[in-house]
PDB file of N, CA and C in Angstrom:
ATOM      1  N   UNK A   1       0.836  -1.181   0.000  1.00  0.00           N
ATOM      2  CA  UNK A   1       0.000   0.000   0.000  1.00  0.00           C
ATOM      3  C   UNK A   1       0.879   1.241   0.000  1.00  0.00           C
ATOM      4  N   UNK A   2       0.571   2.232  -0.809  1.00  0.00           N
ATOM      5  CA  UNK A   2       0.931   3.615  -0.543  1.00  0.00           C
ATOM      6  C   UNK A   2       1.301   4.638   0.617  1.00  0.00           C
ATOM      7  N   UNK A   3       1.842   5.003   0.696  1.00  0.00           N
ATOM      8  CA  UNK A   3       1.980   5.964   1.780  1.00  0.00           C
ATOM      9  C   UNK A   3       0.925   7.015   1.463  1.00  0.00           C
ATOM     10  N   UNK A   4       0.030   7.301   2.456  1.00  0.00           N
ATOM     11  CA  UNK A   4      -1.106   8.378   2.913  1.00  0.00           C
ATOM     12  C   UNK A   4      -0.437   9.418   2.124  1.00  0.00           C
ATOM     13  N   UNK A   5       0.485   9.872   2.061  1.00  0.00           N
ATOM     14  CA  UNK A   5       0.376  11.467   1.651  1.00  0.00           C
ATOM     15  C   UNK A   5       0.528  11.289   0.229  1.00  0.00           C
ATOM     16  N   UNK A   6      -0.022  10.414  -0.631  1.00  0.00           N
ATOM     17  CA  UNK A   6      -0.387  10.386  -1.972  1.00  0.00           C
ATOM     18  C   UNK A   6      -1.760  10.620  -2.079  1.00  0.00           C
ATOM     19  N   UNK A   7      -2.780  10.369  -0.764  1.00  0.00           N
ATOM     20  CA  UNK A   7      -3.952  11.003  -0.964  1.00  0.00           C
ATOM     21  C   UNK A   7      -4.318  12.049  -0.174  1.00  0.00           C
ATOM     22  N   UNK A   8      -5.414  12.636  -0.715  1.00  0.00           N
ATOM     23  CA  UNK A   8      -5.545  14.095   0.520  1.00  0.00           C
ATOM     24  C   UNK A   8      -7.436  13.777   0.928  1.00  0.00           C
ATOM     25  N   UNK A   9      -7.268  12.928   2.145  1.00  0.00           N
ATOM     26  CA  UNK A   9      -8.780  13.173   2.416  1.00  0.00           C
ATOM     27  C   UNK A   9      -9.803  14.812   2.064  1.00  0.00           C
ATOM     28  N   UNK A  10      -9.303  15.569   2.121  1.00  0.00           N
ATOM     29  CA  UNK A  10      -9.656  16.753   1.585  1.00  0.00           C
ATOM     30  C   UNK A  10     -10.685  16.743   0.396  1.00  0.00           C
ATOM     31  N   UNK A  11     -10.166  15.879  -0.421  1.00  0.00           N
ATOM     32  CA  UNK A  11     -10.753  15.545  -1.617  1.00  0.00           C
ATOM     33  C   UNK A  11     -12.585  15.806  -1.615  1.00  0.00           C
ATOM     34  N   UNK A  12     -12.799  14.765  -0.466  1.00  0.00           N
ATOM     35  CA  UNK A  12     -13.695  14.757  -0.359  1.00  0.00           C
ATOM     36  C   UNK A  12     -14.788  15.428   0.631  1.00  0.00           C
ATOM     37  N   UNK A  13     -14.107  17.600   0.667  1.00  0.00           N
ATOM     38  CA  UNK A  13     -14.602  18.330   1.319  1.00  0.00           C
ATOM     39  C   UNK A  13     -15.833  18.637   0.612  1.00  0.00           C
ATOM     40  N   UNK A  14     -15.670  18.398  -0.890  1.00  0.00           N
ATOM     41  CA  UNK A  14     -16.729  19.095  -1.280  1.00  0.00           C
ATOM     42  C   UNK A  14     -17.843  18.307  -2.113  1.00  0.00           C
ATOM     43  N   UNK A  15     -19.723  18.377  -1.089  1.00  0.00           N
ATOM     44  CA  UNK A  15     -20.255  18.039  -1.180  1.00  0.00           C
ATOM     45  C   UNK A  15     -20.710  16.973  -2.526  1.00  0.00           C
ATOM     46  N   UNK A  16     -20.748  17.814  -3.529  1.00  0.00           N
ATOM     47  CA  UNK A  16     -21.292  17.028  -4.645  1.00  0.00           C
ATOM     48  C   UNK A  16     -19.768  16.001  -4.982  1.00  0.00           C
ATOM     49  N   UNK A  17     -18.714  15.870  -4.620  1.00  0.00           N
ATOM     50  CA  UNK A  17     -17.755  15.128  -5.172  1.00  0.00           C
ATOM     51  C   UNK A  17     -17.503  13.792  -3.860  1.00  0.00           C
ATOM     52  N   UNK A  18     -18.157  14.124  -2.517  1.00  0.00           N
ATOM     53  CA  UNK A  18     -18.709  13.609  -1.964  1.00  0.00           C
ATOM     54  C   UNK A  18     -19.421  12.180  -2.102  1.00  0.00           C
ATOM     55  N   UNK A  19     -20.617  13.384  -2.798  1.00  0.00           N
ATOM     56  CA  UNK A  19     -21.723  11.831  -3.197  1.00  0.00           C
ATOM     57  C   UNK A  19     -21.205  11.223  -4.278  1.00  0.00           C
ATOM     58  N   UNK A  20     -20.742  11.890  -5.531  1.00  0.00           N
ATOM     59  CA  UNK A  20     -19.972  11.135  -6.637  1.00  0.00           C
ATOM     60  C   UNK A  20     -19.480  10.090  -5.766  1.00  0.00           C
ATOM     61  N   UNK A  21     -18.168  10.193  -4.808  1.00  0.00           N
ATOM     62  CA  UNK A  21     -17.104   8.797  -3.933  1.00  0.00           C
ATOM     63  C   UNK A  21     -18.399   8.288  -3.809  1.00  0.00           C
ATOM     64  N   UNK A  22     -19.334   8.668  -3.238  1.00  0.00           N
ATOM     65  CA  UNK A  22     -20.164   7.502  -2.025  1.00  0.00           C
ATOM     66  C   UNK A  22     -21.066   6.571  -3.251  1.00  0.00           C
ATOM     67  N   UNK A  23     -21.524   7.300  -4.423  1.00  0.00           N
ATOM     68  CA  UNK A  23     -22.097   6.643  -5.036  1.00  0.00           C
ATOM     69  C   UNK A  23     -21.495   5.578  -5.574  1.00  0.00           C
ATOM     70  N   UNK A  24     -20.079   5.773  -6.267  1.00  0.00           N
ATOM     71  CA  UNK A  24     -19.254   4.899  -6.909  1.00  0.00           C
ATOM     72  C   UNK A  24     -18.751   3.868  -5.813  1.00  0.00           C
ATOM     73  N   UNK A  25     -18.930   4.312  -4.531  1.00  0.00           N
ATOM     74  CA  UNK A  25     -18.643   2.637  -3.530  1.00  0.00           C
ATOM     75  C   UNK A  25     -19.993   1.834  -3.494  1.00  0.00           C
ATOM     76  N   UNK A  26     -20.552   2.334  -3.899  1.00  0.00           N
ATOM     77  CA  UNK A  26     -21.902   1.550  -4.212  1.00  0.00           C
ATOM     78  C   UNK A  26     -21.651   0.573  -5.371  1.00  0.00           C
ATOM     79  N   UNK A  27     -21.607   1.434  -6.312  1.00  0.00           N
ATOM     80  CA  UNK A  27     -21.022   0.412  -8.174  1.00  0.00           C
ATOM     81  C   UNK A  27     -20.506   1.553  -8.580  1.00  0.00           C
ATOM     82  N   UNK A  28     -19.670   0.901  -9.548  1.00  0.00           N
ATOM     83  CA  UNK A  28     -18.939   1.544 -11.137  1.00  0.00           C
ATOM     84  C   UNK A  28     -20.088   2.095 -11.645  1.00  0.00           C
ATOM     85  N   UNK A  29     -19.769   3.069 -12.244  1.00  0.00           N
ATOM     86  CA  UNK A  29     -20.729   3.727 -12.598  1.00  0.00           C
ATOM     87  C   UNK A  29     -19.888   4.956 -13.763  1.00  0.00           C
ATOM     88  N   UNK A  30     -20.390   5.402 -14.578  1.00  0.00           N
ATOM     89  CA  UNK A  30     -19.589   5.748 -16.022  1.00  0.00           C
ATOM     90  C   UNK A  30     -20.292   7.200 -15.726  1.00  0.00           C
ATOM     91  N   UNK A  31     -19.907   8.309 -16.338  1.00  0.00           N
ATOM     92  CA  UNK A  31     -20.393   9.704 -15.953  1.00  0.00           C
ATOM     93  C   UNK A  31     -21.410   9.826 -15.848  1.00  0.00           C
ATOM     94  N   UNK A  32     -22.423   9.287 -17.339  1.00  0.00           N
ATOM     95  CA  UNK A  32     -23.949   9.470 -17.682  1.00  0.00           C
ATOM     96  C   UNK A  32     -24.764   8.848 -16.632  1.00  0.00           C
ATOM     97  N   UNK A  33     -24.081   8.056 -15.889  1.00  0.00           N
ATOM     98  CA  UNK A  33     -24.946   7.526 -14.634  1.00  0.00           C
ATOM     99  C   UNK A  33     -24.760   8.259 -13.640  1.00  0.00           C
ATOM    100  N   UNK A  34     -23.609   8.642 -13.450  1.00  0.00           N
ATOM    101  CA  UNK A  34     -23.903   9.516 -12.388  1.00  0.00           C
ATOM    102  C   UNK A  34     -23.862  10.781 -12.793  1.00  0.00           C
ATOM    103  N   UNK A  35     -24.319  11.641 -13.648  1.00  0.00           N
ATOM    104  CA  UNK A  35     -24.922  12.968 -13.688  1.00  0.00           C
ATOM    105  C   UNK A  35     -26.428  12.824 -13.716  1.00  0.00           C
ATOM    106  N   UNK A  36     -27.513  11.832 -13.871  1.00  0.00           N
ATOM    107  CA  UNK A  36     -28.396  11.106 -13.562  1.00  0.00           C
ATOM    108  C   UNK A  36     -28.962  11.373 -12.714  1.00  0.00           C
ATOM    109  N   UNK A  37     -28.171  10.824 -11.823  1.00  0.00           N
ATOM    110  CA  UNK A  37     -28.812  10.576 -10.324  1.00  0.00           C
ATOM    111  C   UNK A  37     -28.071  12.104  -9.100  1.00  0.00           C
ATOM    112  N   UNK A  38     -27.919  12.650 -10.233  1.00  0.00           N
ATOM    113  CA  UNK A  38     -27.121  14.628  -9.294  1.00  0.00           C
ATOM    114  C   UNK A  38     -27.569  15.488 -10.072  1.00  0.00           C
ATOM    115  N   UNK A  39     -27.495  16.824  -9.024  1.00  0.00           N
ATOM    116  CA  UNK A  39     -28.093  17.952  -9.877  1.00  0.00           C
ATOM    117  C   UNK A  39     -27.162  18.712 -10.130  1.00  0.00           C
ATOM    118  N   UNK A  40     -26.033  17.876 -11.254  1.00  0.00           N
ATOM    119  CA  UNK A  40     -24.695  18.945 -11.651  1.00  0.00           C
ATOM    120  C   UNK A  40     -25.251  18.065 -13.531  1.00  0.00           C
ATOM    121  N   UNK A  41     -24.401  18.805 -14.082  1.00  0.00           N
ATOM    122  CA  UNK A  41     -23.994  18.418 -15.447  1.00  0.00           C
ATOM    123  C   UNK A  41     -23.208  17.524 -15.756  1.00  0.00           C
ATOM    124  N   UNK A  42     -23.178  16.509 -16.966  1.00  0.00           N
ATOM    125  CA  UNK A  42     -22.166  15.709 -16.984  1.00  0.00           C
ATOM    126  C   UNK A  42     -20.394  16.293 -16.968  1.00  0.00           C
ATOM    127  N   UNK A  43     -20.167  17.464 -17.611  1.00  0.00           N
ATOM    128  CA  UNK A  43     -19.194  18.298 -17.430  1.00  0.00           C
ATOM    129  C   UNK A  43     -18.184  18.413 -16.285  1.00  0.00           C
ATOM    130  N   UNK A  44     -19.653  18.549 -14.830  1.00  0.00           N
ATOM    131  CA  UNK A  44     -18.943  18.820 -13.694  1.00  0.00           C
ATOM    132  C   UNK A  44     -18.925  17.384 -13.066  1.00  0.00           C
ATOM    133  N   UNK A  45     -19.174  16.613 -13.590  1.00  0.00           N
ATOM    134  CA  UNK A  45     -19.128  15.176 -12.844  1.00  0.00           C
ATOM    135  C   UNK A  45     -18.167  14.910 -13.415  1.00  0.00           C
ATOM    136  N   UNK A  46     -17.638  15.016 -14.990  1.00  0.00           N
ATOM    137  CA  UNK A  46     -16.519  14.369 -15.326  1.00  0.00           C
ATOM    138  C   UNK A  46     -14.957  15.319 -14.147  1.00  0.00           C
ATOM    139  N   UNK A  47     -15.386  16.590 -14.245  1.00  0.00           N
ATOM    140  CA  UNK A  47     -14.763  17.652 -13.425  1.00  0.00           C
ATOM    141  C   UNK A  47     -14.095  16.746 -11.932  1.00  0.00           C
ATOM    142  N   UNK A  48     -15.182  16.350 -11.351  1.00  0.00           N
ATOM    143  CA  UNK A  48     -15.222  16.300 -10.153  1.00  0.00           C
ATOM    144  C   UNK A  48     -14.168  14.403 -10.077  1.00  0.00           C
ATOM    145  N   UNK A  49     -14.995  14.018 -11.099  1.00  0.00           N
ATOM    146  CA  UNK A  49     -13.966  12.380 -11.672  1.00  0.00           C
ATOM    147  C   UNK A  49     -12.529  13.112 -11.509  1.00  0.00           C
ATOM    148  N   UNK A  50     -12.366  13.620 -12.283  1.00  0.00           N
ATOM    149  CA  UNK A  50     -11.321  13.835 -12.727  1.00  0.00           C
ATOM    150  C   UNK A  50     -10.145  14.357 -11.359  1.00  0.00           C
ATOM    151  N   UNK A  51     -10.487  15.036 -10.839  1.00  0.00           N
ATOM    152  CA  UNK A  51     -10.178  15.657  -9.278  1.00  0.00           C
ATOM    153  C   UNK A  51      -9.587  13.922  -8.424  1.00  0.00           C
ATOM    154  N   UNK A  52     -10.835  13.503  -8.334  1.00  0.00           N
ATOM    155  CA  UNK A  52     -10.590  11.698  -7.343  1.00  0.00           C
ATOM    156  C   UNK A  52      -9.849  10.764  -8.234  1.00  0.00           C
ATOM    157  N   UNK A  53      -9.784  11.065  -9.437  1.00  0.00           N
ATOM    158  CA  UNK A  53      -8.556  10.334  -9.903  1.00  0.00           C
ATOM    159  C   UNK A  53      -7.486  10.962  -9.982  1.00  0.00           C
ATOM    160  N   UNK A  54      -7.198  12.164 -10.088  1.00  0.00           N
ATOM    161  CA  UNK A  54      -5.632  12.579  -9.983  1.00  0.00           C
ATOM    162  C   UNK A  54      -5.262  12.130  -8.346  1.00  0.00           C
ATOM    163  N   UNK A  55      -6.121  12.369  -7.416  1.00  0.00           N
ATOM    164  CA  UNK A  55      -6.371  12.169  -5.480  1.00  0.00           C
ATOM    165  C   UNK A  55      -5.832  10.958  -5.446  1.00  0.00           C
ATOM    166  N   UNK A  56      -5.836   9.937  -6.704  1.00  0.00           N
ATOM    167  CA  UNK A  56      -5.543   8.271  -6.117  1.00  0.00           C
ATOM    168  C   UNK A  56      -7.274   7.773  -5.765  1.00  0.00           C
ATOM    169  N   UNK A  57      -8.201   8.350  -5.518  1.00  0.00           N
ATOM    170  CA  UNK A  57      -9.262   7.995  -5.202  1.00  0.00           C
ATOM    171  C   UNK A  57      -9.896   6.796  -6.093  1.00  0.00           C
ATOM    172  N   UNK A  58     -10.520   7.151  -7.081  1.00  0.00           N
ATOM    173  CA  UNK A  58     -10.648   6.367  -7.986  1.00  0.00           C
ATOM    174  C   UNK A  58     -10.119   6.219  -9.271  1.00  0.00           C
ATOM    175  N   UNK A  59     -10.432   4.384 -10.071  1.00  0.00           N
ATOM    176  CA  UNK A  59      -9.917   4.602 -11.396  1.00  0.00           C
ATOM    177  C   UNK A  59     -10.982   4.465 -12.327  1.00  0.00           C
ATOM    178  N   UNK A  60     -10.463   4.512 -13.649  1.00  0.00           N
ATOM    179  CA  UNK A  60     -11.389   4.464 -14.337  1.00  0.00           C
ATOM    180  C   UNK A  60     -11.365   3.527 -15.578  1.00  0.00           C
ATOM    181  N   UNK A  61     -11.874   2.261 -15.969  1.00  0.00           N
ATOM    182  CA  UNK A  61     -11.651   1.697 -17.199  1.00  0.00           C
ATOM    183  C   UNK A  61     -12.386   2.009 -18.263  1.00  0.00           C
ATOM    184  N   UNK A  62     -11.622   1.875 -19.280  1.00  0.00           N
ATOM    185  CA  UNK A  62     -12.599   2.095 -20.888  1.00  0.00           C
ATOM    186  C   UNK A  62     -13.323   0.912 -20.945  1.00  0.00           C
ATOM    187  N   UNK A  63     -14.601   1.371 -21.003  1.00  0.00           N
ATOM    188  CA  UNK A  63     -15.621   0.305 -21.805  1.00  0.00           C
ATOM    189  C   UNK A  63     -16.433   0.592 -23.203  1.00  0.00           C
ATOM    190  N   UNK A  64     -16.081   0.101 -24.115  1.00  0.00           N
ATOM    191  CA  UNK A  64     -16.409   1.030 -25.581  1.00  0.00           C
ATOM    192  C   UNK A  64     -16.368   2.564 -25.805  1.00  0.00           C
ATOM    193  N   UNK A  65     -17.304   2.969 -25.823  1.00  0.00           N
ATOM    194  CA  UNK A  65     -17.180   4.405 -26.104  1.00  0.00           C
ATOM    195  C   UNK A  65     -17.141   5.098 -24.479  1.00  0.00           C
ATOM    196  N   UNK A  66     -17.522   4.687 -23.575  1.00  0.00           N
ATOM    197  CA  UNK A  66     -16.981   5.476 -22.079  1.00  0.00           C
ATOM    198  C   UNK A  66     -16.185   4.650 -21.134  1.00  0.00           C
ATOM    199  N   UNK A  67     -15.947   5.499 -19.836  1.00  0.00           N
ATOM    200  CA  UNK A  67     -15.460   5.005 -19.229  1.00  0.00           C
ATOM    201  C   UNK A  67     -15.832   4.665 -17.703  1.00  0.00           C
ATOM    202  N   UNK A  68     -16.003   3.299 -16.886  1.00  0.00           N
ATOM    203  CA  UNK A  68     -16.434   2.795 -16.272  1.00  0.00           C
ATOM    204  C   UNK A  68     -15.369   3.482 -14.797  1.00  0.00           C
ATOM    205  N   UNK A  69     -16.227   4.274 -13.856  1.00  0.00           N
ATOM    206  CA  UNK A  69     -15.091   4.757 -12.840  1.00  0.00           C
ATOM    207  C   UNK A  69     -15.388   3.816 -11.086  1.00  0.00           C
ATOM    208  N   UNK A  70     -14.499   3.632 -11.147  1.00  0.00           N
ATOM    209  CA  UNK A  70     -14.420   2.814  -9.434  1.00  0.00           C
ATOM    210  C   UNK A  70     -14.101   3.053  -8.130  1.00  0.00           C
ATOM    211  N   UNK A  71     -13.995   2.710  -7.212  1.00  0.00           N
ATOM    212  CA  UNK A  71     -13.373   3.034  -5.963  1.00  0.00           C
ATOM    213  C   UNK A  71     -11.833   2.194  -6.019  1.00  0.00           C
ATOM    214  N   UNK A  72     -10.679   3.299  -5.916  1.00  0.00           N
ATOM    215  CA  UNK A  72      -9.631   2.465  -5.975  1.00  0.00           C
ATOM    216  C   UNK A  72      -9.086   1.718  -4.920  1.00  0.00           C
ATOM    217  N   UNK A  73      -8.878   0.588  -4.445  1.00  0.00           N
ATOM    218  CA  UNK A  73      -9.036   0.108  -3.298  1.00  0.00           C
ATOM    219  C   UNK A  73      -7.688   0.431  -2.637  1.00  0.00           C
ATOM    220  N   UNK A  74      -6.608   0.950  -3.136  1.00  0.00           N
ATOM    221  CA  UNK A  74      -5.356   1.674  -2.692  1.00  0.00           C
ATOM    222  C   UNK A  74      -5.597   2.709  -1.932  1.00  0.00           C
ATOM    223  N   UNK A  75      -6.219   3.829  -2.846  1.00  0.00           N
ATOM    224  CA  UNK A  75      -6.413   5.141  -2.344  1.00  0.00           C
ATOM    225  C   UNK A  75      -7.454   4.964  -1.014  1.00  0.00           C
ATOM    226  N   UNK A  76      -8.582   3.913  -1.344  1.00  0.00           N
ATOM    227  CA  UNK A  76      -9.235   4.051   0.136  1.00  0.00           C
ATOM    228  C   UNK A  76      -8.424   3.236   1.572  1.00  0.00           C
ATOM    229  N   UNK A  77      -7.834   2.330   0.755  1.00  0.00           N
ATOM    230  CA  UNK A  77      -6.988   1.920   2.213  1.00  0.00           C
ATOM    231  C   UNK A  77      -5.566   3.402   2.744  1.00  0.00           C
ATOM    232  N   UNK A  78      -5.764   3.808   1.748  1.00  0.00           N
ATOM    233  CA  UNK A  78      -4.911   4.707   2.429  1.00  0.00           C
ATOM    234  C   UNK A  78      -5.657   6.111   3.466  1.00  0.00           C
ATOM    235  N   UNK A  79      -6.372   6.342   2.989  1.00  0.00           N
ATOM    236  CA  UNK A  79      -7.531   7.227   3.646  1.00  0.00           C
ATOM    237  C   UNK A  79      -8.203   6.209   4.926  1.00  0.00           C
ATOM    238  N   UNK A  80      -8.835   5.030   5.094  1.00  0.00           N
ATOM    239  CA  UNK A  80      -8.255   4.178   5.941  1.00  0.00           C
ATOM    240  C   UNK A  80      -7.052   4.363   7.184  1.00  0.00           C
ATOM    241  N   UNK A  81      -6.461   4.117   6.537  1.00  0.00           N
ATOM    242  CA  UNK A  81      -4.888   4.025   7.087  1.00  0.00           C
ATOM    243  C   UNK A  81      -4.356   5.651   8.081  1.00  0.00           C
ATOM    244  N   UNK A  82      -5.371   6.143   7.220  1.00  0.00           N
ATOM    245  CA  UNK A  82      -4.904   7.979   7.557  1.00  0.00           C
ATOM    246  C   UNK A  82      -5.677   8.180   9.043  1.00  0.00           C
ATOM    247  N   UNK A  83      -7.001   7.733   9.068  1.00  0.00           N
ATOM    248  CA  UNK A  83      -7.514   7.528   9.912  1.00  0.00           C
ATOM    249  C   UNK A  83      -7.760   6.664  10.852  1.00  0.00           C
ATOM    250  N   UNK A  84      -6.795   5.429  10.599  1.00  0.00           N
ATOM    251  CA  UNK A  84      -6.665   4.918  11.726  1.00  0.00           C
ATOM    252  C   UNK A  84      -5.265   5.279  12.302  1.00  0.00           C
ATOM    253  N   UNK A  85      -4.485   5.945  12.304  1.00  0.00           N
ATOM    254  CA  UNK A  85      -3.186   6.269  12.741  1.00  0.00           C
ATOM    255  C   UNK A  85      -3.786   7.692  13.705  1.00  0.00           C
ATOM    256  N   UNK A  86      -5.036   8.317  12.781  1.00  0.00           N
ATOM    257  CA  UNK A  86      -4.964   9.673  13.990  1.00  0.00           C
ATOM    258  C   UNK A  86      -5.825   9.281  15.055  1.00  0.00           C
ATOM    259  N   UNK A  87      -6.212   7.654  15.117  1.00  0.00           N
ATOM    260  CA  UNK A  87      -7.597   7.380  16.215  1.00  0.00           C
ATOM    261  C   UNK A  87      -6.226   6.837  17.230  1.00  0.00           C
ATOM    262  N   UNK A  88      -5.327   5.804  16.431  1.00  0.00           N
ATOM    263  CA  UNK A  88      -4.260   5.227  17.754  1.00  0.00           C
ATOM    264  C   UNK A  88      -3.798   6.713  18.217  1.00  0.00           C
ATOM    265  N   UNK A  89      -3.445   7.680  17.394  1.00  0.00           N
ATOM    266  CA  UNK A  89      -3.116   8.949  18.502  1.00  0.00           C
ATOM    267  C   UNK A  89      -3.665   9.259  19.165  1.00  0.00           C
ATOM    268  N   UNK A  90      -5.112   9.242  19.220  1.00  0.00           N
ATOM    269  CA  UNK A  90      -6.143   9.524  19.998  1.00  0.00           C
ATOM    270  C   UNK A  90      -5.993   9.181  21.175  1.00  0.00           C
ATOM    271  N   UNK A  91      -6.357   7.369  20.930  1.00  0.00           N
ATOM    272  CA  UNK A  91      -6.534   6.269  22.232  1.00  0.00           C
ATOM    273  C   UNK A  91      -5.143   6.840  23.139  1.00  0.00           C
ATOM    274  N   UNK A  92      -3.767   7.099  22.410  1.00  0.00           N
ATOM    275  CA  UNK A  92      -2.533   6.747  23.028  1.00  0.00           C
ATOM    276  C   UNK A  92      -2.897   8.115  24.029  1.00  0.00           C
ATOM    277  N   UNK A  93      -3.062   9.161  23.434  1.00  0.00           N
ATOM    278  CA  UNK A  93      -3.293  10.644  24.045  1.00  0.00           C
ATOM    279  C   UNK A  93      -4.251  10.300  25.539  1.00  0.00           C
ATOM    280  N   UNK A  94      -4.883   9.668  25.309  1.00  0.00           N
ATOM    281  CA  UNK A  94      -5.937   9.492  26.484  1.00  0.00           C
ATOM    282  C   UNK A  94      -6.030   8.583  26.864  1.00  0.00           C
ATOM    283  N   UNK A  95      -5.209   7.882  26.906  1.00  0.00           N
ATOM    284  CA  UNK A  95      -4.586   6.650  27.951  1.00  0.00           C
ATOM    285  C   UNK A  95      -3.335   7.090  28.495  1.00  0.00           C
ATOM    286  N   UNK A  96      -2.822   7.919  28.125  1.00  0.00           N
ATOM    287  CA  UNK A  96      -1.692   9.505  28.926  1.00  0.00           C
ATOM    288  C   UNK A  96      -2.413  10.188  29.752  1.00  0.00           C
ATOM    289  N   UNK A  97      -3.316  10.636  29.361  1.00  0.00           N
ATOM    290  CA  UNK A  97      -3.725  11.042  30.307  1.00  0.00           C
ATOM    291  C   UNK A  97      -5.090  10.603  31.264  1.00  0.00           C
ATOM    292  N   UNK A  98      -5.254   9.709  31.298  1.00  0.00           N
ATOM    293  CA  UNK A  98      -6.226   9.183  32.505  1.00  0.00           C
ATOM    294  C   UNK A  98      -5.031   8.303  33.120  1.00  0.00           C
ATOM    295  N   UNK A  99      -4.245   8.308  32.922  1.00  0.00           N
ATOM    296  CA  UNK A  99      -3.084   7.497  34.052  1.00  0.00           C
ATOM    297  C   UNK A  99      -2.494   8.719  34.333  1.00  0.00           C
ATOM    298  N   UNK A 100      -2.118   9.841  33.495  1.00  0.00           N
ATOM    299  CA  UNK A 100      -1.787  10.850  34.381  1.00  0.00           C
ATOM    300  C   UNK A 100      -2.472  11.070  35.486  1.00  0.00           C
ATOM    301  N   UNK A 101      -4.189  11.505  35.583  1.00  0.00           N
ATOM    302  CA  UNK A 101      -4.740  12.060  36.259  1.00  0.00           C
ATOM    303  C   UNK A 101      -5.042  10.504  37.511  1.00  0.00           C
ATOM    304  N   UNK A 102      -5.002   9.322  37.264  1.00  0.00           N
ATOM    305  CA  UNK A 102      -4.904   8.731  38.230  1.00  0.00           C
ATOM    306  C   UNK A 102      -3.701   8.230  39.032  1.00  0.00           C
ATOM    307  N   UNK A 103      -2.613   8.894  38.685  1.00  0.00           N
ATOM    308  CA  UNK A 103      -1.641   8.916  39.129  1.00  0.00           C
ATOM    309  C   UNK A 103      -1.810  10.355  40.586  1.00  0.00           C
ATOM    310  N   UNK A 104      -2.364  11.389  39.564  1.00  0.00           N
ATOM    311  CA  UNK A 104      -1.892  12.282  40.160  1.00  0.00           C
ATOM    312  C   UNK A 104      -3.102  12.149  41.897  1.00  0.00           C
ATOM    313  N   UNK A 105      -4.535  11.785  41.009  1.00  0.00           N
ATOM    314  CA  UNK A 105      -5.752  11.227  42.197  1.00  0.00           C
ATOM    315  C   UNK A 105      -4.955  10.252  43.651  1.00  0.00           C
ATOM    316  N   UNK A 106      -3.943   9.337  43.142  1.00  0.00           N
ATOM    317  CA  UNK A 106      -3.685   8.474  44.219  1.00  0.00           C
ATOM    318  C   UNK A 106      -2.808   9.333  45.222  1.00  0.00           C
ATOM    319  N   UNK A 107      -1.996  10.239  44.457  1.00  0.00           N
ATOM    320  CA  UNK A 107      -0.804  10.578  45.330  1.00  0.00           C
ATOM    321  C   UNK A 107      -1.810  12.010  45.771  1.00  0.00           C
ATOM    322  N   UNK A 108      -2.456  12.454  45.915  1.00  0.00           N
ATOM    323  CA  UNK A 108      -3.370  13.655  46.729  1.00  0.00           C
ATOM    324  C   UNK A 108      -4.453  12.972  47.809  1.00  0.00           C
ATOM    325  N   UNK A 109      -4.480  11.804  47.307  1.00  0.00           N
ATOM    326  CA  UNK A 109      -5.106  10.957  48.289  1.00  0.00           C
ATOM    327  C   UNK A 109      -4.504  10.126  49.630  1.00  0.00           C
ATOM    328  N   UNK A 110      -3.214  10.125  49.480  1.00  0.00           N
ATOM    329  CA  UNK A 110      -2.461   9.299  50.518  1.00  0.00           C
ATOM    330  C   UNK A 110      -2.608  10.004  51.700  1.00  0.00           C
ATOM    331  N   UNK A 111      -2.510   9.232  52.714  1.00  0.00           N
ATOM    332  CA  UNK A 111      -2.619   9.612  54.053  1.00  0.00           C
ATOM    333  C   UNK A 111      -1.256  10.448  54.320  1.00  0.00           C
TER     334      UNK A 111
END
C-alpha cells in the first residue's frame, strides 16, 4: 500500500464530489450515470472524476465508447490508514492522560 500522503482526504470536502465517492462505492458507474442521479452536469461530474482520480481515489476503465469509474481500493486503504493512525493517537493521548490524572488522584489521596 501507498503511503497516505499520496492522498488528501480533503478531496472529499466538497459536497457534490462527496456523493460522486459515495455513489461509486456503491457500483462503477460511467459519468452518464452519475450525472443522472445529481443535480450537476455531466461536465462537472466528469470535473469532479477527474479531481478523485488525480487524489488516487478512484480509477477508471474504458468500456467502448466510455469510461467505467471505481473506488480504488489503494487510495481508500490509504484514507483508511490515515484515519486509523490519527484514532491510535487519539486512544494513546488518552490513555496519557487518565493514568496521568490517576496517578496524580492516588498521590493527593495518601494519608
Amino acid at each position: 500500500m501507498e503511503a497516505f500522503k499520496d492522498v488528501d482526504p480533503g478531496i472529499l470536502g466538497d459536497p457534490t464530489r462527496k456523493a460522486i465517492f459515495e455513489r461509486l462505492a456503491r457500483r462503477p458507474s460511467s459519468v452518464g450515470e452519475l450525472a443522472e442521479s445529481l443535480p450537476v452536469t455531466r461536465q462537472a461530474v466528469s470535473q469532479h472524476l477527474r479531481v478523485l482520480k488525480e487524489g488516487g481515489l478512484v480509477v477508471a476503465t474504458p468500456d467502448g465508447t466510455k469510461r467505467i469509474y471505481r473506488i480504488n481500493p489503494d487510495g481508500l486503504a490509504a484514507i483508511q490508514a490515515y484515519f486509523q493512525n490519527i484514532w491510535d493517537q487519539a486512544l494513546t493521548a488518552f490513555q496519557k492522560a487518565a493514568d496521568a490524572a490517576a496517578t496524580d488522584f492516588e498521590q493527593e489521596n495518601r494519608p
